[in-house]
PDB file of N, CA and C in Angstrom:
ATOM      1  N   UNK A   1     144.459-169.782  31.403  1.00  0.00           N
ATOM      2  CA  UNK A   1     144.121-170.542  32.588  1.00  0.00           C
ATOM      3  C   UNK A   1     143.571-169.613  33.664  1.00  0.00           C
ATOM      4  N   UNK A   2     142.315-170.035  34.389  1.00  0.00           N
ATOM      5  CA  UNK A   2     142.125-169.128  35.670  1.00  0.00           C
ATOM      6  C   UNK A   2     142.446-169.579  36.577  1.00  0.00           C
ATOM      7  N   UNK A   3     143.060-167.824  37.353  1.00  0.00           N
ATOM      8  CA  UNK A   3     143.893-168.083  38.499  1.00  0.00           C
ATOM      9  C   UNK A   3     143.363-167.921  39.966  1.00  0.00           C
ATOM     10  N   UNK A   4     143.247-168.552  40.879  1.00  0.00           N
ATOM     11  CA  UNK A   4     142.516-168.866  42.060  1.00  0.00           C
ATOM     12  C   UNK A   4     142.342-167.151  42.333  1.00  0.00           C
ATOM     13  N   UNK A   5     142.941-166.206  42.234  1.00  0.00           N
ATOM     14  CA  UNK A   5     142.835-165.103  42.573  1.00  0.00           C
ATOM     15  C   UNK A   5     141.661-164.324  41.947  1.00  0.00           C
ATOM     16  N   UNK A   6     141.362-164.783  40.763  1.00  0.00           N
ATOM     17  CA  UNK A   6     140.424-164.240  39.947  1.00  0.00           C
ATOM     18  C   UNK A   6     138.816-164.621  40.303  1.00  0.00           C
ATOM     19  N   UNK A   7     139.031-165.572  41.178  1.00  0.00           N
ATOM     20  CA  UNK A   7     137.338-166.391  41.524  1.00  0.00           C
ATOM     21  C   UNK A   7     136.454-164.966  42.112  1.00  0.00           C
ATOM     22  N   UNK A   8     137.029-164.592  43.045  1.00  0.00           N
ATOM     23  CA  UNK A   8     136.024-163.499  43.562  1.00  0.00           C
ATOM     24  C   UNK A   8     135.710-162.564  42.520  1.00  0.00           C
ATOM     25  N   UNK A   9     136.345-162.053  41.523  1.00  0.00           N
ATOM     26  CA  UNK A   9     135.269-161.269  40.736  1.00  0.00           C
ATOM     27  C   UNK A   9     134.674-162.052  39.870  1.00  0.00           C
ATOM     28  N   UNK A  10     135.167-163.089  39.762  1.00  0.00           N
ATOM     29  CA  UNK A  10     133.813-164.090  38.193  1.00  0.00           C
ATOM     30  C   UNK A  10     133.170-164.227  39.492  1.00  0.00           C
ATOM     31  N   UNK A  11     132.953-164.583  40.508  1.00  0.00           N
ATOM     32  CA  UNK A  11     131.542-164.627  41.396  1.00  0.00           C
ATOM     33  C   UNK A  11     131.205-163.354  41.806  1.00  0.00           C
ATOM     34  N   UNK A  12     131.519-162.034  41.797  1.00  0.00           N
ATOM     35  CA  UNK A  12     130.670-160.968  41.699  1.00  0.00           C
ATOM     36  C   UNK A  12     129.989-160.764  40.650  1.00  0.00           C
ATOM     37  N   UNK A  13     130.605-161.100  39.321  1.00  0.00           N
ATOM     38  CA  UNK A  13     130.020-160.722  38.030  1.00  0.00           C
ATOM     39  C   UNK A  13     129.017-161.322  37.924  1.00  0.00           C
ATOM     40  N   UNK A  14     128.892-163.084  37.947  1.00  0.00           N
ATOM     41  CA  UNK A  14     127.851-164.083  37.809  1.00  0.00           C
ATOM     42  C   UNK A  14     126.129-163.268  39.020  1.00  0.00           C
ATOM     43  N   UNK A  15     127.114-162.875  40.238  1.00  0.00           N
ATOM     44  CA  UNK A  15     125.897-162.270  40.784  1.00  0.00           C
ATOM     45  C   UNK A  15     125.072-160.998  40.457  1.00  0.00           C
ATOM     46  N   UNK A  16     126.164-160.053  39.485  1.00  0.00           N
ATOM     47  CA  UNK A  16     125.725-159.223  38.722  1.00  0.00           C
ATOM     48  C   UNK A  16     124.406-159.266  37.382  1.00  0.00           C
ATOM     49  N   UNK A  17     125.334-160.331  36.731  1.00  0.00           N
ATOM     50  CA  UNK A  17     124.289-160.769  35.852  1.00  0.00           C
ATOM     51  C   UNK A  17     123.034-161.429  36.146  1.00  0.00           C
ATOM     52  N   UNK A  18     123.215-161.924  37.303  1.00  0.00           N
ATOM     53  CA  UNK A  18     121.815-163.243  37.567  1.00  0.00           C
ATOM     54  C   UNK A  18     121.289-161.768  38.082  1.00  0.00           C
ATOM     55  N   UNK A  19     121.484-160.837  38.781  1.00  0.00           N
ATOM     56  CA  UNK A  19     120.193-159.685  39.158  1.00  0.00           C
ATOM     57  C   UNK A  19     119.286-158.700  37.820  1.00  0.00           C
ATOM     58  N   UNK A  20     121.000-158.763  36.664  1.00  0.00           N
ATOM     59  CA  UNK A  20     120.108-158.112  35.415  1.00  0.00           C
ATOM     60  C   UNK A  20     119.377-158.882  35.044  1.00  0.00           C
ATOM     61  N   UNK A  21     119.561-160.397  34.734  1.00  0.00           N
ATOM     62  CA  UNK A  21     118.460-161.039  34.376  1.00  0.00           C
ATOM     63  C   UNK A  21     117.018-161.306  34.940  1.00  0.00           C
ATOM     64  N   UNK A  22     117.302-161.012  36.393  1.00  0.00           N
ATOM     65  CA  UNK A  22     115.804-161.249  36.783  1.00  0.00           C
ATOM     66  C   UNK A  22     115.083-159.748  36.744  1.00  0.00           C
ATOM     67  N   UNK A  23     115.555-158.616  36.786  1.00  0.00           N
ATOM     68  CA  UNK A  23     115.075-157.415  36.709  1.00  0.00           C
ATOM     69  C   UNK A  23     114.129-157.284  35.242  1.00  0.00           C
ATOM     70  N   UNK A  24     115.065-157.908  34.403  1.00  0.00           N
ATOM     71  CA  UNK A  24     114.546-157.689  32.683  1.00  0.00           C
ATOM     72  C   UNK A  24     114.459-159.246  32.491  1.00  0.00           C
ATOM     73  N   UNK A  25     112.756-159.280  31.287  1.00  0.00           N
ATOM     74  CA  UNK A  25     111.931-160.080  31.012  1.00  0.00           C
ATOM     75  C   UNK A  25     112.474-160.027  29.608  1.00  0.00           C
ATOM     76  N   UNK A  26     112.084-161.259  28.761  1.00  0.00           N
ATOM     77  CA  UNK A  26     111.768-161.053  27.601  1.00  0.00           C
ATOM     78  C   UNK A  26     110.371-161.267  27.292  1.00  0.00           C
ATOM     79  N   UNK A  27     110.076-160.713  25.935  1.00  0.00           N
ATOM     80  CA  UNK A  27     108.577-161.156  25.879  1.00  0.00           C
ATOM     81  C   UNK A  27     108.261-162.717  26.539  1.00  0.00           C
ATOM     82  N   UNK A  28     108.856-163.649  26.318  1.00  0.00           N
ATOM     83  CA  UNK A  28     108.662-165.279  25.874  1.00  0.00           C
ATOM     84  C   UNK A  28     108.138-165.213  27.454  1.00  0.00           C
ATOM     85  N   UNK A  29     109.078-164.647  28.192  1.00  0.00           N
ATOM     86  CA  UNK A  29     109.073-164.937  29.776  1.00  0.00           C
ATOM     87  C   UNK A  29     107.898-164.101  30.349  1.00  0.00           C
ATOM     88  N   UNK A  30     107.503-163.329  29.261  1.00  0.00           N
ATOM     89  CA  UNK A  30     106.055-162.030  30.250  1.00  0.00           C
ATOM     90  C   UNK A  30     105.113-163.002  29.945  1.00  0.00           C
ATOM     91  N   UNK A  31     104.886-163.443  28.429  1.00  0.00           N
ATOM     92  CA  UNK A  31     103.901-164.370  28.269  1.00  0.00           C
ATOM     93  C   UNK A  31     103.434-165.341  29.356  1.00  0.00           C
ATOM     94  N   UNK A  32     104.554-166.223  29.175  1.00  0.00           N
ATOM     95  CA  UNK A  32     104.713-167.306  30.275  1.00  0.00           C
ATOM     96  C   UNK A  32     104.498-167.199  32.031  1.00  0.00           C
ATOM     97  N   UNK A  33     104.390-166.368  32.261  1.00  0.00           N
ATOM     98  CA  UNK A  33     104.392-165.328  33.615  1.00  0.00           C
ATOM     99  C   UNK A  33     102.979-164.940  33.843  1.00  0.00           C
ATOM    100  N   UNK A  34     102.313-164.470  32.714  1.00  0.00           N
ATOM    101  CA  UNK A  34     101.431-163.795  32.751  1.00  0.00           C
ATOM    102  C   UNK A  34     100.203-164.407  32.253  1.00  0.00           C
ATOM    103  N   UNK A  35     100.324-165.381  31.419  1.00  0.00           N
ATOM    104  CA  UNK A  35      99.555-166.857  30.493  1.00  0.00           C
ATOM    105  C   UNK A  35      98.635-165.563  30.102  1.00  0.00           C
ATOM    106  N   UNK A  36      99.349-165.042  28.629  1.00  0.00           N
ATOM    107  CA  UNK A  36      98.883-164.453  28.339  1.00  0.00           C
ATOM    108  C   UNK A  36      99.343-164.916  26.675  1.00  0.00           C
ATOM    109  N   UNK A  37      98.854-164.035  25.405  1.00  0.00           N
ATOM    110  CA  UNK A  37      99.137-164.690  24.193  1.00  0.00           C
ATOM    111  C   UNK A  37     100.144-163.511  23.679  1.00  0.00           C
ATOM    112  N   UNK A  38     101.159-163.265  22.585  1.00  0.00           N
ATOM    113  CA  UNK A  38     101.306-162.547  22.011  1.00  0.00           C
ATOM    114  C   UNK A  38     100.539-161.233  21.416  1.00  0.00           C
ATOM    115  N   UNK A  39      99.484-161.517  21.204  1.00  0.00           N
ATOM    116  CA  UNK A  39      98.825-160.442  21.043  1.00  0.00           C
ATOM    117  C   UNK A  39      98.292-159.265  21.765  1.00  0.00           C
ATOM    118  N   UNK A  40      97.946-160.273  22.769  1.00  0.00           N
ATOM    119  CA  UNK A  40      97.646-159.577  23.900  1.00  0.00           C
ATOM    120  C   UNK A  40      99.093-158.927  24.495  1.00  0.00           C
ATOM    121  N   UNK A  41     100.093-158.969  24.573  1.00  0.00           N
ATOM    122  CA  UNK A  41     101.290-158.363  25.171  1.00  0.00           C
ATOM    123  C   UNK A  41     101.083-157.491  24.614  1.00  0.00           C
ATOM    124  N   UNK A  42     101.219-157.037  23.185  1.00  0.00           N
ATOM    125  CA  UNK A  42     101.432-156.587  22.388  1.00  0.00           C
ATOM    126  C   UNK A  42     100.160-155.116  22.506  1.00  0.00           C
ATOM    127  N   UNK A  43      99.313-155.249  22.353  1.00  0.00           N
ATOM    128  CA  UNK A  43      97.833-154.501  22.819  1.00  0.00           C
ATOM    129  C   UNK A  43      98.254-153.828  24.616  1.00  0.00           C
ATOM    130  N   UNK A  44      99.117-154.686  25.520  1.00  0.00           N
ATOM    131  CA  UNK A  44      99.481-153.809  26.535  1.00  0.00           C
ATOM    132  C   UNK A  44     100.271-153.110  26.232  1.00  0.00           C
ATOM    133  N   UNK A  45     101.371-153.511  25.499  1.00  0.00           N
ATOM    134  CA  UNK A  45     102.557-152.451  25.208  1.00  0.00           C
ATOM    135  C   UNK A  45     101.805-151.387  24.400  1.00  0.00           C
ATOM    136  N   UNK A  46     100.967-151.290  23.550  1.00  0.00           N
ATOM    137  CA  UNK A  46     100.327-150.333  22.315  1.00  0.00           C
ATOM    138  C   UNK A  46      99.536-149.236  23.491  1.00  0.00           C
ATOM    139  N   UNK A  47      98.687-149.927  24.262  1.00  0.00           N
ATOM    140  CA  UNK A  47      97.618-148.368  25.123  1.00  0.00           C
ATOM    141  C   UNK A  47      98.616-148.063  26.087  1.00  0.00           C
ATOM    142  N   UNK A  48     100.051-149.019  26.396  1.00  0.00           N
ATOM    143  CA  UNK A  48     100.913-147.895  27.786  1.00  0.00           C
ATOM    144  C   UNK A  48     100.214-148.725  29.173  1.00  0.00           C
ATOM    145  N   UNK A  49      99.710-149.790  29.165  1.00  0.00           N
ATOM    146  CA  UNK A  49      99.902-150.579  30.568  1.00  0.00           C
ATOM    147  C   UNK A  49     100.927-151.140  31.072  1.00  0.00           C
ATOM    148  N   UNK A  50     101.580-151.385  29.672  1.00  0.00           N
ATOM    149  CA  UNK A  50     102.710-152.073  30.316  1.00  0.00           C
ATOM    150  C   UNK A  50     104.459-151.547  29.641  1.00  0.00           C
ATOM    151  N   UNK A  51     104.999-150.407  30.223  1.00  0.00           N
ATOM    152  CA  UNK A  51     106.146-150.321  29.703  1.00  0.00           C
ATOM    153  C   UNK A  51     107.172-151.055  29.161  1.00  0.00           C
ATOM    154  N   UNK A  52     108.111-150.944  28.311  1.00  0.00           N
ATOM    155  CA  UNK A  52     109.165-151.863  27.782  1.00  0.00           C
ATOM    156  C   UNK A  52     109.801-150.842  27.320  1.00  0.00           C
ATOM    157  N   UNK A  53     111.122-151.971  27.169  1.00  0.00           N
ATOM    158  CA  UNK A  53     112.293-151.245  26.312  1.00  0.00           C
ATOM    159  C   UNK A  53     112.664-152.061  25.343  1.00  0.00           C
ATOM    160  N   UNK A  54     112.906-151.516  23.848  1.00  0.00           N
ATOM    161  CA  UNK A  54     113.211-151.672  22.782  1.00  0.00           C
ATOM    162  C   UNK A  54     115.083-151.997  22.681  1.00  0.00           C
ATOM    163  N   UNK A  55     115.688-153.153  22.645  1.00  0.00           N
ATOM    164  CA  UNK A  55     117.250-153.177  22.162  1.00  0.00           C
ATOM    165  C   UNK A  55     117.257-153.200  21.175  1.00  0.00           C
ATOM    166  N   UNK A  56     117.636-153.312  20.295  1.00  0.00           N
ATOM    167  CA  UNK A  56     117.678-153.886  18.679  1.00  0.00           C
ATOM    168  C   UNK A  56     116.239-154.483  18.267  1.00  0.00           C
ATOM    169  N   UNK A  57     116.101-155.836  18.247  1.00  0.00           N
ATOM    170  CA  UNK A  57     115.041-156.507  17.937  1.00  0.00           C
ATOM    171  C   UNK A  57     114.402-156.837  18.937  1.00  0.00           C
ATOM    172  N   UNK A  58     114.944-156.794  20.055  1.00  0.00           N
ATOM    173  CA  UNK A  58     114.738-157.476  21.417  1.00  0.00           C
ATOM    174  C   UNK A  58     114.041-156.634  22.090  1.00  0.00           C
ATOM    175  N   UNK A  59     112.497-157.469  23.030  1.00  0.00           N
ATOM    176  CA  UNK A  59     112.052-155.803  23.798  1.00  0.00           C
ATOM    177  C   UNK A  59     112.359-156.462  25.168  1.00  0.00           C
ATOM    178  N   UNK A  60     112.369-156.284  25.894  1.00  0.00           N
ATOM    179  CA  UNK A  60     112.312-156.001  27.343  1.00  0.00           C
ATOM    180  C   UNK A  60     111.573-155.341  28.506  1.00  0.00           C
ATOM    181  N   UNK A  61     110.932-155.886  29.156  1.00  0.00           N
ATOM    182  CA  UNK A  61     109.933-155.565  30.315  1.00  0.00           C
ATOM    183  C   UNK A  61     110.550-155.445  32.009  1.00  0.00           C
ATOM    184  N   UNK A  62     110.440-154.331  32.610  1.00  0.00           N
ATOM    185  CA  UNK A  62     110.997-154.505  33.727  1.00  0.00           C
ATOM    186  C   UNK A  62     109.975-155.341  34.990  1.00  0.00           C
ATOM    187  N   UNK A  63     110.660-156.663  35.523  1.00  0.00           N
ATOM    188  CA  UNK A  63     109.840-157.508  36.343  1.00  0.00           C
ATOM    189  C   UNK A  63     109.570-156.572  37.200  1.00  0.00           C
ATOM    190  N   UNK A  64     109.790-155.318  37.832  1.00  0.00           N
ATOM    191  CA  UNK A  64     108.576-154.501  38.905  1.00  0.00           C
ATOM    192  C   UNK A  64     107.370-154.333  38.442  1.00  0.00           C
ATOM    193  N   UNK A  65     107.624-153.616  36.975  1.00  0.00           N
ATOM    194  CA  UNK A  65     106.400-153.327  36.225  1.00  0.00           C
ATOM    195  C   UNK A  65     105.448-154.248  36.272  1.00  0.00           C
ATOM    196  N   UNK A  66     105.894-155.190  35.879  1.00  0.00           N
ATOM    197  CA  UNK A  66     104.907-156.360  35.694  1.00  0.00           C
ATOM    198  C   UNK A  66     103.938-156.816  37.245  1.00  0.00           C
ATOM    199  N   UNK A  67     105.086-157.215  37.818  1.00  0.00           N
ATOM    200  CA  UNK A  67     104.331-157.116  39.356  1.00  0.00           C
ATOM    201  C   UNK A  67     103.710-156.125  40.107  1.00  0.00           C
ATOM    202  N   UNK A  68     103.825-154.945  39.361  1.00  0.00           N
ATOM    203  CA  UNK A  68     102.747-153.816  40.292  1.00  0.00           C
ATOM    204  C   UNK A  68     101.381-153.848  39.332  1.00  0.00           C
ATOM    205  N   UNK A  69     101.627-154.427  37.685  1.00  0.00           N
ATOM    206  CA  UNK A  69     100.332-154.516  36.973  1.00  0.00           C
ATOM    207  C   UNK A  69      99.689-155.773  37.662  1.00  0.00           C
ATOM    208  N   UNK A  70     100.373-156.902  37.878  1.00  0.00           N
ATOM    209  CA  UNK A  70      99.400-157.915  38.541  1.00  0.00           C
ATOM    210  C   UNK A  70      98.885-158.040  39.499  1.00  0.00           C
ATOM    211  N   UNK A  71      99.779-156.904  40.973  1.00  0.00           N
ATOM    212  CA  UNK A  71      98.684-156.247  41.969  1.00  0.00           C
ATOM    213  C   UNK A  71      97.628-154.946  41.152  1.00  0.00           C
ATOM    214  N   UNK A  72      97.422-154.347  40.600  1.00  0.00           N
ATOM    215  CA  UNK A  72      96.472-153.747  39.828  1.00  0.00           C
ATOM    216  C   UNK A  72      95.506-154.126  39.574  1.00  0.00           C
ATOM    217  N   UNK A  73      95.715-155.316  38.986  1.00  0.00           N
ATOM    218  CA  UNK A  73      94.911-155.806  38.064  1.00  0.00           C
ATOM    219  C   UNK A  73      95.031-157.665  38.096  1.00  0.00           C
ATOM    220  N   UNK A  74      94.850-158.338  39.402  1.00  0.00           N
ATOM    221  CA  UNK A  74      94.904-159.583  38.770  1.00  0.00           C
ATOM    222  C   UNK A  74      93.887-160.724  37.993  1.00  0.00           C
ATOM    223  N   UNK A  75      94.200-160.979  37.048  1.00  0.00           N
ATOM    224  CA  UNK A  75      93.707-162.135  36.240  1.00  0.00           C
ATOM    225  C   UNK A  75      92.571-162.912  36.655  1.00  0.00           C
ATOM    226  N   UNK A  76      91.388-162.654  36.494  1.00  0.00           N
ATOM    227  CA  UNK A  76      90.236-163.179  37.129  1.00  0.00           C
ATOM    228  C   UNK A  76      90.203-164.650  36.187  1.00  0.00           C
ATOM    229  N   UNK A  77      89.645-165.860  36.712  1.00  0.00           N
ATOM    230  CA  UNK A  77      89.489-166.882  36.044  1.00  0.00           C
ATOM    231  C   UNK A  77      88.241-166.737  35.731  1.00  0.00           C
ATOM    232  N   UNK A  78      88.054-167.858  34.330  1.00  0.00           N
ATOM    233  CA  UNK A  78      86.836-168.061  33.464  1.00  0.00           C
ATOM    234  C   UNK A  78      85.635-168.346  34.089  1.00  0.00           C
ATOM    235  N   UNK A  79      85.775-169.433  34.712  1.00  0.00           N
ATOM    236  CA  UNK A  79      85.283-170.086  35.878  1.00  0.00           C
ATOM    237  C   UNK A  79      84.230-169.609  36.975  1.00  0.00           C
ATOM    238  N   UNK A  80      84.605-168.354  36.971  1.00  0.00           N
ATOM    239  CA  UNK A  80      83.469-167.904  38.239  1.00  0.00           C
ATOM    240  C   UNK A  80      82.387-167.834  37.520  1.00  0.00           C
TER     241      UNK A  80
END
């Protein structure tokens, strides 16, 4: 059973985790972010535009990274 005493650290922890999660991407979420395809992620991670980290199977992108590549470099539309 949890005990009223225990709330303040499950609400530090929950705020812990919600900051790792927004710091680190998964691919699914760079894609989606970036409306970009798999392949193309994949071709940034290969020439070094876009750093990641490797867990097990899992890669991971740090959301600064990403946002200092999209001031760099943003996404021109088809259109012009």
């Amino acid at each position: 059973m949890l005990k009223i005493k225990s709330l303040p650290n499950l609400i530090s922890e929950s705020k812990i985790v919600r900051t790792l999660v927004k710091k680190y991407l998964k691919s699914y979420q760079v894609k989606n972010l970036l409306k970009i395809s798999g392949g193309t992620l994949q071709t940034l991670r290969a020439n070094g535009t876009l750093k990641f980290t490797r867990i097990g199977h899992i890669i991971y992108y740090n959301y600064e990274d990403i946002m200092q590549l999209l001031e760099v470099s943003p996404k021109k539309s088809k259109r012009q």
